[in-house]
N, C-alpha and C. Protein backbone atom coordinates (compact mmCIF):
# COMPACT_ATOMS: atom_id res chain seq x y z
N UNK A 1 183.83 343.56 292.63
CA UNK A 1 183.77 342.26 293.27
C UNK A 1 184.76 341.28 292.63
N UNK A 2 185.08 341.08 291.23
CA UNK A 2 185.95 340.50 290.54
C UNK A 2 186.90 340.59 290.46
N UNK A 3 187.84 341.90 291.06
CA UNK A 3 188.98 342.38 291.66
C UNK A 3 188.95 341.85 292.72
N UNK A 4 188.51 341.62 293.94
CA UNK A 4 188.39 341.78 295.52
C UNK A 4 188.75 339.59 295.47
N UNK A 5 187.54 339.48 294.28
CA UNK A 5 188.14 337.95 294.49
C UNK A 5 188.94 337.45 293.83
N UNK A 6 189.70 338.24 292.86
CA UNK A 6 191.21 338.18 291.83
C UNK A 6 192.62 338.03 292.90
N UNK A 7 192.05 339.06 294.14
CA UNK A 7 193.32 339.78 294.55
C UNK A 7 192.89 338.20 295.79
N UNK A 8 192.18 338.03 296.49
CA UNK A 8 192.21 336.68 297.05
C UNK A 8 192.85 335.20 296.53
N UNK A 9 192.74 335.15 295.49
CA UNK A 9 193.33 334.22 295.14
C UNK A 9 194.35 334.42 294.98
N UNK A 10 194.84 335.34 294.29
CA UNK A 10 196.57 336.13 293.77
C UNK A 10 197.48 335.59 295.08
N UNK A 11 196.76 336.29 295.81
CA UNK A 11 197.09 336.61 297.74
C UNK A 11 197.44 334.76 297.83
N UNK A 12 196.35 334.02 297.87
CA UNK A 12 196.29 332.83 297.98
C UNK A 12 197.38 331.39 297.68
N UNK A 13 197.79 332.10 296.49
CA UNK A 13 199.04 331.30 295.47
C UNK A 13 199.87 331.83 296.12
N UNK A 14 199.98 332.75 295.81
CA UNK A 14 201.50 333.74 296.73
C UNK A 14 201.98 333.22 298.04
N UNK A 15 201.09 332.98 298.90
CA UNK A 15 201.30 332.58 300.21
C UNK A 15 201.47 330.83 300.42
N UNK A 16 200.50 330.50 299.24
CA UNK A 16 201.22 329.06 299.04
C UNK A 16 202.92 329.00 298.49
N UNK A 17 203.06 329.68 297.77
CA UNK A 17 204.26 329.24 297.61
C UNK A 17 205.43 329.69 298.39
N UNK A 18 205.42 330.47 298.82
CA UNK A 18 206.11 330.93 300.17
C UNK A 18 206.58 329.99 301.37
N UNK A 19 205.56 329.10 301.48
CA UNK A 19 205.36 327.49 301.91
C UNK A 19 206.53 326.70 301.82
N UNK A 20 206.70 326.33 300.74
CA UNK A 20 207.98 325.23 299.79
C UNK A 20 209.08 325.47 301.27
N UNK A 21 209.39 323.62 301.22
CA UNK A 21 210.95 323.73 302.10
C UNK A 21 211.82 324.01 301.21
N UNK A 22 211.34 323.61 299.59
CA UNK A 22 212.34 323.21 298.99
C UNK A 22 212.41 324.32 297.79
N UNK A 23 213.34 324.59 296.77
CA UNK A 23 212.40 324.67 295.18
C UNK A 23 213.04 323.71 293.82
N UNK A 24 212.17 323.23 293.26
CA UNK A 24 212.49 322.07 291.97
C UNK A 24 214.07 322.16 291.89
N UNK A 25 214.78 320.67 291.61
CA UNK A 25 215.82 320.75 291.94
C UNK A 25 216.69 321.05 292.73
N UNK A 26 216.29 321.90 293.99
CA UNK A 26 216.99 321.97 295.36
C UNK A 26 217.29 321.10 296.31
N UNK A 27 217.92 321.59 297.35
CA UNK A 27 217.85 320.72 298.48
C UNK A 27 216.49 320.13 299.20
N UNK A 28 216.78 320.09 299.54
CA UNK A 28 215.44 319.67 300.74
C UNK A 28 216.01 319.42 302.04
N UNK A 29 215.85 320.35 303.32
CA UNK A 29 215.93 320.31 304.93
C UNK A 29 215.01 320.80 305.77
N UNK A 30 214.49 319.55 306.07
CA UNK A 30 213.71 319.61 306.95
C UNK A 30 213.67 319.31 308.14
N UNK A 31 213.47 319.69 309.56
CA UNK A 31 212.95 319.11 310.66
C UNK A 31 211.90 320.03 311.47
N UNK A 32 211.17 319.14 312.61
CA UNK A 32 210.13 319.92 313.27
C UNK A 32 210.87 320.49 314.16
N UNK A 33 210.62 321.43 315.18
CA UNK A 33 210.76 322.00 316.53
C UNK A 33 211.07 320.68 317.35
N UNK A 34 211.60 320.95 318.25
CA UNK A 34 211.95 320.05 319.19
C UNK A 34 210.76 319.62 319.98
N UNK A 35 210.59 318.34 320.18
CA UNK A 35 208.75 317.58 320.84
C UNK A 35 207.81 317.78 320.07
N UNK A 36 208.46 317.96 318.72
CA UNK A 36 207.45 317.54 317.47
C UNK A 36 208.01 316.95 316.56
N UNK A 37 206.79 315.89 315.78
CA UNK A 37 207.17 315.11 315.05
C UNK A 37 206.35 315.66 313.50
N UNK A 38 206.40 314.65 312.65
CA UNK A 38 205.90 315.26 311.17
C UNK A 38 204.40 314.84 311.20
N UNK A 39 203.48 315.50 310.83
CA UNK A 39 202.00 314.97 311.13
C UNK A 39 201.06 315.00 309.71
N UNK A 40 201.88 315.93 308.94
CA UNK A 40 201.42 316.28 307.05
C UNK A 40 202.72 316.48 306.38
N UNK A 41 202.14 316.15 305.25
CA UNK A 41 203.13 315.90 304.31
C UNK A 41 202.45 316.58 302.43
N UNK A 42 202.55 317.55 302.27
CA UNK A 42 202.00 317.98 300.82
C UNK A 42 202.80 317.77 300.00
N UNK A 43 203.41 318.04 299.03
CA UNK A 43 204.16 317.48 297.39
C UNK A 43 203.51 318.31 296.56
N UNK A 44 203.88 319.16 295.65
CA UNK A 44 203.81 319.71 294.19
C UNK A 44 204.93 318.74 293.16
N UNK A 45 204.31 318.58 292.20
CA UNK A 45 205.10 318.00 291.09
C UNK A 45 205.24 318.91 289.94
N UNK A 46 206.67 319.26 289.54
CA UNK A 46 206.62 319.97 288.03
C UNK A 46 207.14 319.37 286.73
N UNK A 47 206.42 318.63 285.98
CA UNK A 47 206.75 318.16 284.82
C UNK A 47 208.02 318.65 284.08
N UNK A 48 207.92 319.92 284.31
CA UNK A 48 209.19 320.92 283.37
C UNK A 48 210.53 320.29 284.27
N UNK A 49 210.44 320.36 286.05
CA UNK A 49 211.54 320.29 286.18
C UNK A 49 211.79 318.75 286.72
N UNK A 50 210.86 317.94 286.48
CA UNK A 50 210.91 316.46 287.19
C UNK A 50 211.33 316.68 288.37
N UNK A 51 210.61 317.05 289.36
CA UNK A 51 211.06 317.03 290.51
C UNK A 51 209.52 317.50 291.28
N UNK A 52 210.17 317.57 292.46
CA UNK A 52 208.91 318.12 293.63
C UNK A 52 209.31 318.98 294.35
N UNK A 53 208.09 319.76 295.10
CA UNK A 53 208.59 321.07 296.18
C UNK A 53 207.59 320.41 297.04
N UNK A 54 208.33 320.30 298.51
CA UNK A 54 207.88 319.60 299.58
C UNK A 54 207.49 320.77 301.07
N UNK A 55 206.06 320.44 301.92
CA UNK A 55 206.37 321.07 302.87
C UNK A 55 205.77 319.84 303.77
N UNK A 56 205.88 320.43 305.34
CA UNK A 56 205.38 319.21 305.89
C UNK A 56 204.45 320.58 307.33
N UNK A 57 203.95 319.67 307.68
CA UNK A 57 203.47 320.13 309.07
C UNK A 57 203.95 319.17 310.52
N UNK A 58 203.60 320.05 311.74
CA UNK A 58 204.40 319.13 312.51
C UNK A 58 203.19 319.16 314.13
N UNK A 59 203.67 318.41 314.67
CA UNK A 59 202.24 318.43 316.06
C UNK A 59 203.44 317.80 316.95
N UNK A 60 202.63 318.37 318.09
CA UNK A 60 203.53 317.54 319.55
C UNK A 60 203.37 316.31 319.85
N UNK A 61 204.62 315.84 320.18
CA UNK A 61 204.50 314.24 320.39
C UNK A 61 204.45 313.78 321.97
N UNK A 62 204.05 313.15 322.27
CA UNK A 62 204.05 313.14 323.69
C UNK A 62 205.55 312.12 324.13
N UNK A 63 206.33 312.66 324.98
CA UNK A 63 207.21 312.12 325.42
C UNK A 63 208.27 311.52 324.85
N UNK A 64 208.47 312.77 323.25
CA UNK A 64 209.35 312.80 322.65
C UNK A 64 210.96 313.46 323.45
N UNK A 65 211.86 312.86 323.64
CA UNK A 65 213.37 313.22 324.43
C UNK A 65 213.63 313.90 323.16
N UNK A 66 215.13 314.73 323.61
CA UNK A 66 215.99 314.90 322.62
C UNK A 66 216.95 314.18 321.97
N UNK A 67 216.82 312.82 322.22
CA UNK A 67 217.59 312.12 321.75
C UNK A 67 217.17 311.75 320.19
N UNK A 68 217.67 312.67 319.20
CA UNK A 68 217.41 312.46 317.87
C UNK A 68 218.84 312.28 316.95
N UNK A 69 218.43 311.86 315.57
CA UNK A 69 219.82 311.45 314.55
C UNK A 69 218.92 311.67 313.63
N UNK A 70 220.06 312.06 312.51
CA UNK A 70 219.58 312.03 311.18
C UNK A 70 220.61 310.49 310.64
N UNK A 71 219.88 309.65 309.60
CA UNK A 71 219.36 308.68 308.74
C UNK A 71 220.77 308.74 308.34
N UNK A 72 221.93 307.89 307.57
CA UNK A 72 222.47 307.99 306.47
C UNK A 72 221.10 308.14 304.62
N UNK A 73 221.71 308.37 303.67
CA UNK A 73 220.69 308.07 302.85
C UNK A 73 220.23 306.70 302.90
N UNK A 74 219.10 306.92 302.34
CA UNK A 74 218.50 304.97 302.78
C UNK A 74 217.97 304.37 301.38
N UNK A 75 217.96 305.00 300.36
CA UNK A 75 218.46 304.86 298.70
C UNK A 75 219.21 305.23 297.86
N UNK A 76 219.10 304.94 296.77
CA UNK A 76 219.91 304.98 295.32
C UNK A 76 218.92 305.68 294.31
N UNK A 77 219.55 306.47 293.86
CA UNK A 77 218.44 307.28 292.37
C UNK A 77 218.09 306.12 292.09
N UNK A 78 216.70 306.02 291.26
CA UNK A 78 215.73 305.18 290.26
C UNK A 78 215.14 304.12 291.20
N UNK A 79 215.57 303.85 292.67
CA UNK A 79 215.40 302.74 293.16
C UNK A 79 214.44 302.91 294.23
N UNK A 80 213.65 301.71 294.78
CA UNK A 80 213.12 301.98 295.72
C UNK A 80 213.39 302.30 296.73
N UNK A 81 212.65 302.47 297.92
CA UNK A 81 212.74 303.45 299.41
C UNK A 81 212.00 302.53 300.19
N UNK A 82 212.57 301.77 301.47
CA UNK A 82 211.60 301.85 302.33
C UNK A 82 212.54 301.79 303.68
N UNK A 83 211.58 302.76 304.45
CA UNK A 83 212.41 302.95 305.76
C UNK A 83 211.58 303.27 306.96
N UNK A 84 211.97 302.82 308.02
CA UNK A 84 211.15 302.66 309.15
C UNK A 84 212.22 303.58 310.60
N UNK A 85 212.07 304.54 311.30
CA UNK A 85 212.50 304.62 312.72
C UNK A 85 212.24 303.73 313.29
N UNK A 86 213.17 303.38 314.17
CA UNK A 86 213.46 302.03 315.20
C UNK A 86 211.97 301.86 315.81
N UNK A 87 211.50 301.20 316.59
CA UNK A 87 211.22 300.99 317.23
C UNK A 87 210.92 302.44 318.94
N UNK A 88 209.74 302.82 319.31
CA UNK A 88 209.77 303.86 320.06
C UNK A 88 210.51 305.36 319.21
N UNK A 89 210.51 304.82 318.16
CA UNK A 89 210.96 306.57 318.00
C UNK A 89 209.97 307.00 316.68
N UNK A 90 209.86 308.52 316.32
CA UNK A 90 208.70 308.61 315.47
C UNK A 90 209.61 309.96 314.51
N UNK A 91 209.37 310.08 313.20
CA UNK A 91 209.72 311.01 312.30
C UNK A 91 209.72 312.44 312.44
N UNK A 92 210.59 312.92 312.61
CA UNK A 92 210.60 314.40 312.71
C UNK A 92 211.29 314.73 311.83
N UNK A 93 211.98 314.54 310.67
CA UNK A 93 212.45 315.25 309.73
C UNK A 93 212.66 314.74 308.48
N UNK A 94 213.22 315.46 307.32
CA UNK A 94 212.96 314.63 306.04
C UNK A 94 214.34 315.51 305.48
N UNK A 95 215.58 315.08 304.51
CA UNK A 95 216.06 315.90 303.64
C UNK A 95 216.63 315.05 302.30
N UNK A 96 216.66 315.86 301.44
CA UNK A 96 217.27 315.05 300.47
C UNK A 96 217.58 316.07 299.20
N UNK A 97 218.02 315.55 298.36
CA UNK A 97 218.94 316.18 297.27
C UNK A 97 218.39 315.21 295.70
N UNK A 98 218.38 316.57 294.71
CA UNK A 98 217.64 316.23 293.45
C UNK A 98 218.94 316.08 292.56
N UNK A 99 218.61 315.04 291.64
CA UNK A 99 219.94 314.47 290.63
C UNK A 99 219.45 314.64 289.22
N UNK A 100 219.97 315.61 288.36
CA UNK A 100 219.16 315.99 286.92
C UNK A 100 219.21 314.54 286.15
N UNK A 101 220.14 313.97 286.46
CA UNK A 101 220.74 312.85 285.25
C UNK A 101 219.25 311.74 285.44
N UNK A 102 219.24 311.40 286.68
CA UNK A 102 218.59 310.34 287.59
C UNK A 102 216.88 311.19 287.45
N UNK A 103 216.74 312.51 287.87
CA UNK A 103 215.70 312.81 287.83
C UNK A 103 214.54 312.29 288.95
N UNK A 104 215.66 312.39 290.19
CA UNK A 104 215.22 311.37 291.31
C UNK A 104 215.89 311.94 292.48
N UNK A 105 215.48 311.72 293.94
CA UNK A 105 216.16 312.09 294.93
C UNK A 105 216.70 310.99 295.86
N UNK A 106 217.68 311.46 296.34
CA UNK A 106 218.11 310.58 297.37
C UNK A 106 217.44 311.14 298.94
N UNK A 107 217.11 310.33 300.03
CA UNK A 107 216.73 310.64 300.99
C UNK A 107 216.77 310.09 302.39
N UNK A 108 216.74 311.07 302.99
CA UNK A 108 217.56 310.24 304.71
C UNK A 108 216.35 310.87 305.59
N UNK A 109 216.69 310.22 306.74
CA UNK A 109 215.43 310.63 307.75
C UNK A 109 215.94 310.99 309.44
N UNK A 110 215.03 311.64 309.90
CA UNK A 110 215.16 312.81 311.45
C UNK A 110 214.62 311.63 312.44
N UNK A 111 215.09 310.77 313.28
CA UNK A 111 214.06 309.89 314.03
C UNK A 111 214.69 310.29 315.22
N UNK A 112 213.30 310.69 316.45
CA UNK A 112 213.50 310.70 317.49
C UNK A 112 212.86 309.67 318.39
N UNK A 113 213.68 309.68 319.49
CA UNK A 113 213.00 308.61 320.50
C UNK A 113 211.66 309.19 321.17
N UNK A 114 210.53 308.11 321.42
CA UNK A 114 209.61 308.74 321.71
C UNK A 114 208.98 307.48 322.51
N UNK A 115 208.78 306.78 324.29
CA UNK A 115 208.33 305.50 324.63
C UNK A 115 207.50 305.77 323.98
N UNK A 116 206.05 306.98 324.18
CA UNK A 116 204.69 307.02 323.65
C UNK A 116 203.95 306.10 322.14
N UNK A 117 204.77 305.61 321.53
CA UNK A 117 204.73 305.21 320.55
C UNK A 117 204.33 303.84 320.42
N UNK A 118 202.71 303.08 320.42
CA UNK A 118 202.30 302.00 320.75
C UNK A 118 202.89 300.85 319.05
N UNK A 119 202.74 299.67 319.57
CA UNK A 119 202.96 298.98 318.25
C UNK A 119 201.85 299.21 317.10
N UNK A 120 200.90 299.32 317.68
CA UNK A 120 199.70 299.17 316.46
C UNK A 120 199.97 300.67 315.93
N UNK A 121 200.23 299.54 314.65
CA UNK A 121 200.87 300.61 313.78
C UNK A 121 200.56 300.19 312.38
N UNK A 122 200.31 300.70 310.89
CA UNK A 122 200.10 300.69 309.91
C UNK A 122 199.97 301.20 308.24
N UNK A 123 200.34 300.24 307.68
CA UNK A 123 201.22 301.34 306.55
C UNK A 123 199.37 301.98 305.31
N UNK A 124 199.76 302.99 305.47
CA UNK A 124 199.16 303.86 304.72
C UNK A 124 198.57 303.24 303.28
N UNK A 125 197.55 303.12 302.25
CA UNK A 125 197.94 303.01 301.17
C UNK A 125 198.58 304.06 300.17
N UNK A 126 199.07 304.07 299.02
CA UNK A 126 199.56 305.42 298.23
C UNK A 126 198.80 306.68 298.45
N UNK A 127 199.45 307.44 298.72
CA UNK A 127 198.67 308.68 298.90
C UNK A 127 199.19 309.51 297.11
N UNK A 128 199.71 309.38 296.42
CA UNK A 128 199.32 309.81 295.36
C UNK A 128 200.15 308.74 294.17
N UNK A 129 199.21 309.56 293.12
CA UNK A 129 199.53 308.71 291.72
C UNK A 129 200.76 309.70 291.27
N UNK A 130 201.10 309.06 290.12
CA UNK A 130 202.50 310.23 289.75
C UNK A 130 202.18 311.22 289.06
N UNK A 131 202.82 312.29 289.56
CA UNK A 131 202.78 313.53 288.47
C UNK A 131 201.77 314.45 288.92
N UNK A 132 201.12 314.17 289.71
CA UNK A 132 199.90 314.66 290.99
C UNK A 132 200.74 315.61 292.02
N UNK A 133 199.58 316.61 292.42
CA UNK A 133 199.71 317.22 293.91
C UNK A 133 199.20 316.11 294.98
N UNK A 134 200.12 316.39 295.95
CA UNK A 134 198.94 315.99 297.62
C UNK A 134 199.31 316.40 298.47
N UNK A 135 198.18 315.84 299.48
CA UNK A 135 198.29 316.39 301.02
C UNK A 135 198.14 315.56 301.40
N UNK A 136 198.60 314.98 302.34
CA UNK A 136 198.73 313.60 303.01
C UNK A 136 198.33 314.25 304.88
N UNK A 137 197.99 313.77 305.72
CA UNK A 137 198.04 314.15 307.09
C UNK A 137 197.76 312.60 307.46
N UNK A 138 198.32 312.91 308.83
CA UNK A 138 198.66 311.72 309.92
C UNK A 138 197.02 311.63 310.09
N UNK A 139 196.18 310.11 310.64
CA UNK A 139 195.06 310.17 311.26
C UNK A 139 195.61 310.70 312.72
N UNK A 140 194.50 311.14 313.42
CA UNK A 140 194.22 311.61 314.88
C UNK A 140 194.72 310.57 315.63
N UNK A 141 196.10 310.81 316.67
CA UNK A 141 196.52 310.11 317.38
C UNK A 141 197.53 309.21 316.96
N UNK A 142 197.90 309.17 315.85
CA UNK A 142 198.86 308.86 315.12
C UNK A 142 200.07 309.74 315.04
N UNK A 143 201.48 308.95 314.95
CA UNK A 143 202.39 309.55 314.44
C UNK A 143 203.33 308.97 313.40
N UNK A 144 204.15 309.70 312.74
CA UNK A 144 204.26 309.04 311.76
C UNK A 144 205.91 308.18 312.01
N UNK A 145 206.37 307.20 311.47
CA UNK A 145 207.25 306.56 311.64
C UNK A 145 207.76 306.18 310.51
N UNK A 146 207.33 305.98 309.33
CA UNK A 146 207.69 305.01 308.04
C UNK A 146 207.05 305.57 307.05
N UNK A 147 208.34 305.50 305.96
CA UNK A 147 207.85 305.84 304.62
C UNK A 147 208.48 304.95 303.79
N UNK A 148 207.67 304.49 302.37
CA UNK A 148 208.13 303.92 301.63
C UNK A 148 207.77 304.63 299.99
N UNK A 149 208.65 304.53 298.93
CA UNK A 149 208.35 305.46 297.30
C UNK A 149 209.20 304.62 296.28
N UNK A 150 208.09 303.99 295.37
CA UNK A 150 209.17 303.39 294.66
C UNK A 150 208.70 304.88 293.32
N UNK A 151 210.17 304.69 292.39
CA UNK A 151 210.59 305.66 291.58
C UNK A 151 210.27 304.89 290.13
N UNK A 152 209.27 305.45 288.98
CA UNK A 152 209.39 305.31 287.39
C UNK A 152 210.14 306.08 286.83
N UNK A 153 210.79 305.37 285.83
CA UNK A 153 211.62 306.22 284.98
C UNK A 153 210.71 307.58 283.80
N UNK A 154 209.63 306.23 283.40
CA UNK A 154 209.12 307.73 282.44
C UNK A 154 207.90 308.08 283.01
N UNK A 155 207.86 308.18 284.09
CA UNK A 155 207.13 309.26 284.70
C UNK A 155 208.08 310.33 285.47
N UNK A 156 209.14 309.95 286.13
CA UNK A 156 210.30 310.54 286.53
C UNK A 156 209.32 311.37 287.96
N UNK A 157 209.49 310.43 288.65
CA UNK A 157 208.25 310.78 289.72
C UNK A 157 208.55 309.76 290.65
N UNK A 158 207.81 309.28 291.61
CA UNK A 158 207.59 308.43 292.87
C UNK A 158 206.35 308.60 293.11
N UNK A 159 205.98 307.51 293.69
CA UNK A 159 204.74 307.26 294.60
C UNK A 159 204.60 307.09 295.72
N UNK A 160 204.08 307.08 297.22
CA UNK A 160 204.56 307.28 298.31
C UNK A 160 203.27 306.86 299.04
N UNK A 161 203.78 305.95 299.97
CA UNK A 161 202.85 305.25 301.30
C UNK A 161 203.51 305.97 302.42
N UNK A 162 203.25 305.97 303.89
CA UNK A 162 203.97 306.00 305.10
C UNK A 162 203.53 305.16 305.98
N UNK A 163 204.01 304.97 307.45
CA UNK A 163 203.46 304.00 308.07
C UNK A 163 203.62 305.11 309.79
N UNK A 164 202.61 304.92 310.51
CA UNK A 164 201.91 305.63 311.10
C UNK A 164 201.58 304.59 312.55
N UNK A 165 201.53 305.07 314.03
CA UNK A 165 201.70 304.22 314.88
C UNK A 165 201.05 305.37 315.56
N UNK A 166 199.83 304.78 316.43
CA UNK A 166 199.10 304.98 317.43
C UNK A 166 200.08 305.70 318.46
N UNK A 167 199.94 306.57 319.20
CA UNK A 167 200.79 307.16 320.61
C UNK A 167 199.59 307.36 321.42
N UNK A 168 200.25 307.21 322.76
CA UNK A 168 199.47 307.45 323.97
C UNK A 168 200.18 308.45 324.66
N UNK A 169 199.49 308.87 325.74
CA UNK A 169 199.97 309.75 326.75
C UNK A 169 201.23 309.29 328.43
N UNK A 170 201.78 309.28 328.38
CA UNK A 170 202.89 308.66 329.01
C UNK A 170 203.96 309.50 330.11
């Protein structure tokens, strides 16, 4: 029995990490399928390598077009982040690039047009402390639009809100 639930968990890690968009110090590229947007968001942190391995999940958006762009970067290593898709459009992708010196990433964003996308809309509080795992998911009927992370030096980490907007059917 202690084998059977050894090899479950073994199994368990394994397949988590298989997961990762990214690995410590890598790139990071992400986007959803086309008529999906980002709906979860998990984070591993590794002390050894100051950095994170990111995956996301993704759900259908209603009356998402193909009319999408990726972000120029929208920070500076050590500095804060906050960034919003326009108006009617909602997050479908995430990428960015790790800096050993800085110990920090730079990051740009996937925004597609989407009318479905009502104003009532609202920013998240922190979904984690530094140096922490999480899992973050969109509430029900929500999509996501906005993220904001400000960066410590000696934690060599970020902290991270998003901001999230009601959609209807359209």
């Amino acid at each position: 029995m202690k084998k059977v639930a050894l090899f479950l968990f073994l199994t368990g890690l394994l397949g988590r990490a298989q997961g990762w968009q990214n690995n410590y110090d890598g790139p990071l590229n992400f986007n959803c399928p086309a008529g999906q947007s980002i709906s979860s968001i998990t984070s591993e942190n590794s002390n050894h390598h100051e950095d994170r391995r990111w995956d996301f999940g993704c759900q259908a958006t209603f009356g998402q077009s193909a009319e999408c762009y990726w972000t120029n970067y929208v920070n500076d290593f050590d500095q804060a982040l906050l960034f919003e898709c326009p108006a009617e459009h909602v997050m479908a992708g995430m990428s960015s690039y790790h800096n050993d010196y800085f110990e920090d990433r730079r990051w740009r964003f996937y925004c597609c047009r989407s009318p479905c996308v009502t104003k009532n809309c609202h920013w998240t509080s922190y979904v984690n402390s530094f140096d922490e795992y999480f899992t973050w998911t969109a509430p029900s009927s929500n999509v996501l639009v906005g993220a904001q992370s400000y960066h410590q030096n000696h934690e060599e980490d970020r902290r991270w809100r998003y901001k999230v907007c009601v959609q209807y059917r359209c």
